[in-house]
C-alpha atoms as a PDB file:
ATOM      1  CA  UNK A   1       0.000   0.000   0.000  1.00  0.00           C
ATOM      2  CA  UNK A   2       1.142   3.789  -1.119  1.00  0.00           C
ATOM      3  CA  UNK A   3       1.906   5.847   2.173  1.00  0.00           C
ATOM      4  CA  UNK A   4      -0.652   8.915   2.586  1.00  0.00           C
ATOM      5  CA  UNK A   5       0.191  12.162   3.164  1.00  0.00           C
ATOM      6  CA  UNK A   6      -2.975  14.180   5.125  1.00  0.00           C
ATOM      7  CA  UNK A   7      -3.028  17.595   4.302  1.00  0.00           C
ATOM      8  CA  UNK A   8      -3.368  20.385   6.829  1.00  0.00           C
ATOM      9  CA  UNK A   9      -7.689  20.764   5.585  1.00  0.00           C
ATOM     10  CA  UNK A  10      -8.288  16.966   6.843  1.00  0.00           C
ATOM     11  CA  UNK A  11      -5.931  17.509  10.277  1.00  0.00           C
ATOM     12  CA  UNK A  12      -7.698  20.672  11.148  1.00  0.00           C
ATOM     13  CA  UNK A  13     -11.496  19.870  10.751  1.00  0.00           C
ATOM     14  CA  UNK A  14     -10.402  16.023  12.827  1.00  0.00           C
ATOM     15  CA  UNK A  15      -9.114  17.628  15.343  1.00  0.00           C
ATOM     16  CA  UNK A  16     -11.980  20.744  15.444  1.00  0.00           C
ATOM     17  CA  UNK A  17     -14.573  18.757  14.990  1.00  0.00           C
ATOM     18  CA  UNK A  18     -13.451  14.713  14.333  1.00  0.00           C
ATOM     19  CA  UNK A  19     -15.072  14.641  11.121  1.00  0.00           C
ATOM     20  CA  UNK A  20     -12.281  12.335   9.999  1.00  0.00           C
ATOM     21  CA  UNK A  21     -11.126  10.412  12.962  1.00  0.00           C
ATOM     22  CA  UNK A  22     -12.696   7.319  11.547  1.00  0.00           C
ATOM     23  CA  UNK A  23     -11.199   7.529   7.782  1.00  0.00           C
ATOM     24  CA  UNK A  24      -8.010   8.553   9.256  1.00  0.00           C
ATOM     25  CA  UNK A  25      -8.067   5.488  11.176  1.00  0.00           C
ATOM     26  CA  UNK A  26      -9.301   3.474   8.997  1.00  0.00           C
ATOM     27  CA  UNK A  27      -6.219   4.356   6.800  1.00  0.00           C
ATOM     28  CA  UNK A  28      -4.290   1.065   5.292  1.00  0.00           C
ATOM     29  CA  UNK A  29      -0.662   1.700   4.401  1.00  0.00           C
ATOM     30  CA  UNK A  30       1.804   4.136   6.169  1.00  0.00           C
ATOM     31  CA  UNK A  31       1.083   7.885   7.030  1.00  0.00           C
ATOM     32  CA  UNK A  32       4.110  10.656   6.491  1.00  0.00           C
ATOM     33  CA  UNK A  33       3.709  14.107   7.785  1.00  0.00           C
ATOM     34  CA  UNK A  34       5.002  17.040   5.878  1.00  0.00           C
ATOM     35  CA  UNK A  35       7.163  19.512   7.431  1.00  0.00           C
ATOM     36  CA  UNK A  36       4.754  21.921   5.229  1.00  0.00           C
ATOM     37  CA  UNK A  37       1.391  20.980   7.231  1.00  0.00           C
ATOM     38  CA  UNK A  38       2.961  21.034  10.872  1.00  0.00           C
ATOM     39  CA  UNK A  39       3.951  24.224   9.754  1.00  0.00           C
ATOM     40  CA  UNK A  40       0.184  25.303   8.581  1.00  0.00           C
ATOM     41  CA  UNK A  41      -0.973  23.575  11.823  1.00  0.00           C
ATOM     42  CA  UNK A  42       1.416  25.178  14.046  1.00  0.00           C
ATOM     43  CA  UNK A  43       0.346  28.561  12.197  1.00  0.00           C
ATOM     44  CA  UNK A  44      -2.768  28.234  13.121  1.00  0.00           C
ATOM     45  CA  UNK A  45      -2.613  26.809  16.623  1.00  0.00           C
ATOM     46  CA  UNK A  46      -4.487  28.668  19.657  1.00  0.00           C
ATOM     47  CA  UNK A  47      -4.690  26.382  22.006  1.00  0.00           C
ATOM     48  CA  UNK A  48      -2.822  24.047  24.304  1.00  0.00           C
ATOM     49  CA  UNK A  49      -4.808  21.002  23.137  1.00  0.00           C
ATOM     50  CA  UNK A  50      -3.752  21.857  19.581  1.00  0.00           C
ATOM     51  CA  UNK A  51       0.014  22.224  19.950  1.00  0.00           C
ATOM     52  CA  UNK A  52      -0.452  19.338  22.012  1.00  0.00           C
ATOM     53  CA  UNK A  53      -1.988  17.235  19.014  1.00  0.00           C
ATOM     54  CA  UNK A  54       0.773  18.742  16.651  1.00  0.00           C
ATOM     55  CA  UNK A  55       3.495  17.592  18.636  1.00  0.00           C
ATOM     56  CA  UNK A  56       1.906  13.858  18.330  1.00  0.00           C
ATOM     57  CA  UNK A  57       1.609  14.315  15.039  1.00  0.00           C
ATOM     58  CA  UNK A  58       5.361  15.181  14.545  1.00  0.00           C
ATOM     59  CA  UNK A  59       6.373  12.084  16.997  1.00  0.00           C
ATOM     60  CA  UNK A  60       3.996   9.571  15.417  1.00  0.00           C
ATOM     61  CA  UNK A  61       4.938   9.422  11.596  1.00  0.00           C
ATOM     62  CA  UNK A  62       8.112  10.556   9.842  1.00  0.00           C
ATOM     63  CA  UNK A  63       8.534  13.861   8.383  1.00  0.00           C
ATOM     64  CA  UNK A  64       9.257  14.939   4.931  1.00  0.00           C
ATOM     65  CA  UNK A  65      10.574  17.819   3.623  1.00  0.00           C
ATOM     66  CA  UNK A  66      10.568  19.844   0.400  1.00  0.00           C
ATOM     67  CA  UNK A  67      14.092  19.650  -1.425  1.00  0.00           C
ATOM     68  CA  UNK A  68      15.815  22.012  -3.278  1.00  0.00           C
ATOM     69  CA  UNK A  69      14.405  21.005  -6.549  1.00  0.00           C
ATOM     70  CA  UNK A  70      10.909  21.017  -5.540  1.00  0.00           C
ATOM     71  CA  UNK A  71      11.648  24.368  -4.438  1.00  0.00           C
ATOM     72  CA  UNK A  72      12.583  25.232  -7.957  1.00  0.00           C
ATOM     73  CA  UNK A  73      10.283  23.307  -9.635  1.00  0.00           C
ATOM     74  CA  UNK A  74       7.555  25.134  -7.459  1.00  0.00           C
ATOM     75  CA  UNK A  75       8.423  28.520  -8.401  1.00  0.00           C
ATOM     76  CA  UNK A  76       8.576  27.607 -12.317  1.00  0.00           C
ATOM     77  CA  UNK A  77       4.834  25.595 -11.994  1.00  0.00           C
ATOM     78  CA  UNK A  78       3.668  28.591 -10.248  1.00  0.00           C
ATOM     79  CA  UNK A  79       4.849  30.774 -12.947  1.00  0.00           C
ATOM     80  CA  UNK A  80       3.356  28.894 -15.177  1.00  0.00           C
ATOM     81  CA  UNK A  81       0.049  29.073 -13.249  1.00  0.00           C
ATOM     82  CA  UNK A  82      -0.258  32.757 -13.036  1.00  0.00           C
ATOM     83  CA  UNK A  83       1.136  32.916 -16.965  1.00  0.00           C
ATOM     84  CA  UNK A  84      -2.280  30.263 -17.714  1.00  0.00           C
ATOM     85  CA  UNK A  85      -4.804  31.785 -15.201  1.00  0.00           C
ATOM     86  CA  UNK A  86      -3.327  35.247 -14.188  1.00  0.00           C
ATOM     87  CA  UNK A  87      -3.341  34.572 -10.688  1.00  0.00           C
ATOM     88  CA  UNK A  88      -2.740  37.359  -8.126  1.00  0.00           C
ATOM     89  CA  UNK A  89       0.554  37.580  -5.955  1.00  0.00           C
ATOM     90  CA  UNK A  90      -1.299  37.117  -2.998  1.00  0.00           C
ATOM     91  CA  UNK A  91      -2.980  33.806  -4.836  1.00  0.00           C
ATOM     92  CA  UNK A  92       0.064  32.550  -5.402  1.00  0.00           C
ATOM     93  CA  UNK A  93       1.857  32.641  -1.980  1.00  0.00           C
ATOM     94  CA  UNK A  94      -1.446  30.966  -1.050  1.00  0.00           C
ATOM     95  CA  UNK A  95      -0.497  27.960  -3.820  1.00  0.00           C
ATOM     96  CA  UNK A  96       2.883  27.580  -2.892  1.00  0.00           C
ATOM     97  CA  UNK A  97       2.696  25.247   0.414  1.00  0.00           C
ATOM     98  CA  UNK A  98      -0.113  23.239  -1.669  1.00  0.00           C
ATOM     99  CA  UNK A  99       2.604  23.043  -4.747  1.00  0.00           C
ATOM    100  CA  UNK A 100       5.658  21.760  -2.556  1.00  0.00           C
ATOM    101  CA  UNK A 101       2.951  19.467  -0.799  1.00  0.00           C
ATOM    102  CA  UNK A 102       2.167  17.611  -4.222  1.00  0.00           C
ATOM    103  CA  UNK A 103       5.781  17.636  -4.848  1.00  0.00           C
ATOM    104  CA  UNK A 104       6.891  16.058  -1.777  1.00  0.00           C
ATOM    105  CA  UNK A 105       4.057  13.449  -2.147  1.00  0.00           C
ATOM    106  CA  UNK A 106       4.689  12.091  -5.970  1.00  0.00           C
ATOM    107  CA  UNK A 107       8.706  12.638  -5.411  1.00  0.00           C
ATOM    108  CA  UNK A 108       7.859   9.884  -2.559  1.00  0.00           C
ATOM    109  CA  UNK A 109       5.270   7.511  -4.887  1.00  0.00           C
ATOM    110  CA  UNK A 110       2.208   8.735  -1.780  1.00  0.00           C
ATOM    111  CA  UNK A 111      -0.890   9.544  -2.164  1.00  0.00           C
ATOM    112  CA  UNK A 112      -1.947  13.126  -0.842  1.00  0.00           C
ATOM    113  CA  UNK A 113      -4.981  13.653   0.714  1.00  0.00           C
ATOM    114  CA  UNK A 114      -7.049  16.459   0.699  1.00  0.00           C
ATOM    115  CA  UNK A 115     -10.633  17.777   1.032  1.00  0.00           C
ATOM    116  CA  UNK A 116      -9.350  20.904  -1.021  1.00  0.00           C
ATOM    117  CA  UNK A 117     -10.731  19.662  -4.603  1.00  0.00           C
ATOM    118  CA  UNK A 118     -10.008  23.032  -6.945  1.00  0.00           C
ATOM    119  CA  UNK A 119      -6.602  23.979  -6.305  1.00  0.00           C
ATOM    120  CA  UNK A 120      -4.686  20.495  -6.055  1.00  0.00           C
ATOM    121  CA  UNK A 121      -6.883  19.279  -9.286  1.00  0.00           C
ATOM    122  CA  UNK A 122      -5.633  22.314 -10.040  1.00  0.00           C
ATOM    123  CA  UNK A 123      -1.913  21.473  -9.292  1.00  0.00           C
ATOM    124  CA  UNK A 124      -2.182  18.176 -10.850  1.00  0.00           C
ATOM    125  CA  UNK A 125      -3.130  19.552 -14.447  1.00  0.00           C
ATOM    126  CA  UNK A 126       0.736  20.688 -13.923  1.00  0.00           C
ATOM    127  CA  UNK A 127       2.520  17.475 -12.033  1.00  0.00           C
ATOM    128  CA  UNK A 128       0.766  14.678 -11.643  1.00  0.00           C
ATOM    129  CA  UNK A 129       0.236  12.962  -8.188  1.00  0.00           C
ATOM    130  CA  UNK A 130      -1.866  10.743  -6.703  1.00  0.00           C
ATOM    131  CA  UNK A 131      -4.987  12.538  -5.376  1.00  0.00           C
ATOM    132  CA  UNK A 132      -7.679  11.207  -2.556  1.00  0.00           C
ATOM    133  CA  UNK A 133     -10.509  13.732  -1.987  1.00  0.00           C
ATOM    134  CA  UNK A 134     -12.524  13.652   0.636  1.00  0.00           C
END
């Protein structure tokens, strides 16, 4: 089975609200954690339940992290985005974390996901990577 990355979307509303808990449990394969959603999570964070469930997060599955080339190749896909669809500055610095995400998942053979349909479907018009919605 293809480890799954969970973006930040699905870890947010879980812990919020547990709308998740059983799909993410239910999970078969390996999970990885980006060092791009504990950084989104950590962001975000307000209280001491949340930095608590961050820090499991970071302890229970290993990390990845972007490399220099998907670095690269995130700036010239997000060039080409704004080039294709004329997106805003401020739209792409919004894009970017979701770019290197997509990255970091195919350059690893995982699946990514998401609940955030349009801009990864999106993404994946550009690189292709393997997509669960939920």
């Amino acid at each position: 089975m293809r480890p799954a990355i969970l973006d930040s979307c699905i870890l947010i509303h879980d812990l919020r609200d547990g709308r998740y808990e059983e799909r993410i449990n239910a999970l078969r394969g390996p999970i990885r954690t980006s060092a791009i959603v504990l950084a989104e999570l950590l962001r975000g964070a307000r209280r001491a339940e949340e930095y608590r469930f961050i820090k499991r997060l970071n302890s229970a599955h290993p990390v990845l992290v972007p490399t220099a080339s998907h670095w690269i190749d995130s700036g010239q896909i997000l060039s080409k985005m704004r080039a294709d669809h004329g997106l805003s500055p401020e739209r792409l610095r919004a894009l970017h974390f979701d770019v290197l995400l997509a990255l970091t998942a195919r350059s690893v053979g995982a699946r990514l996901i998401t609940s955030n349909r349009s801009d990864f479907e999106m993404i994946r018009s550009y690189r292709d990577f393997e997509l669960e919605l939920w």
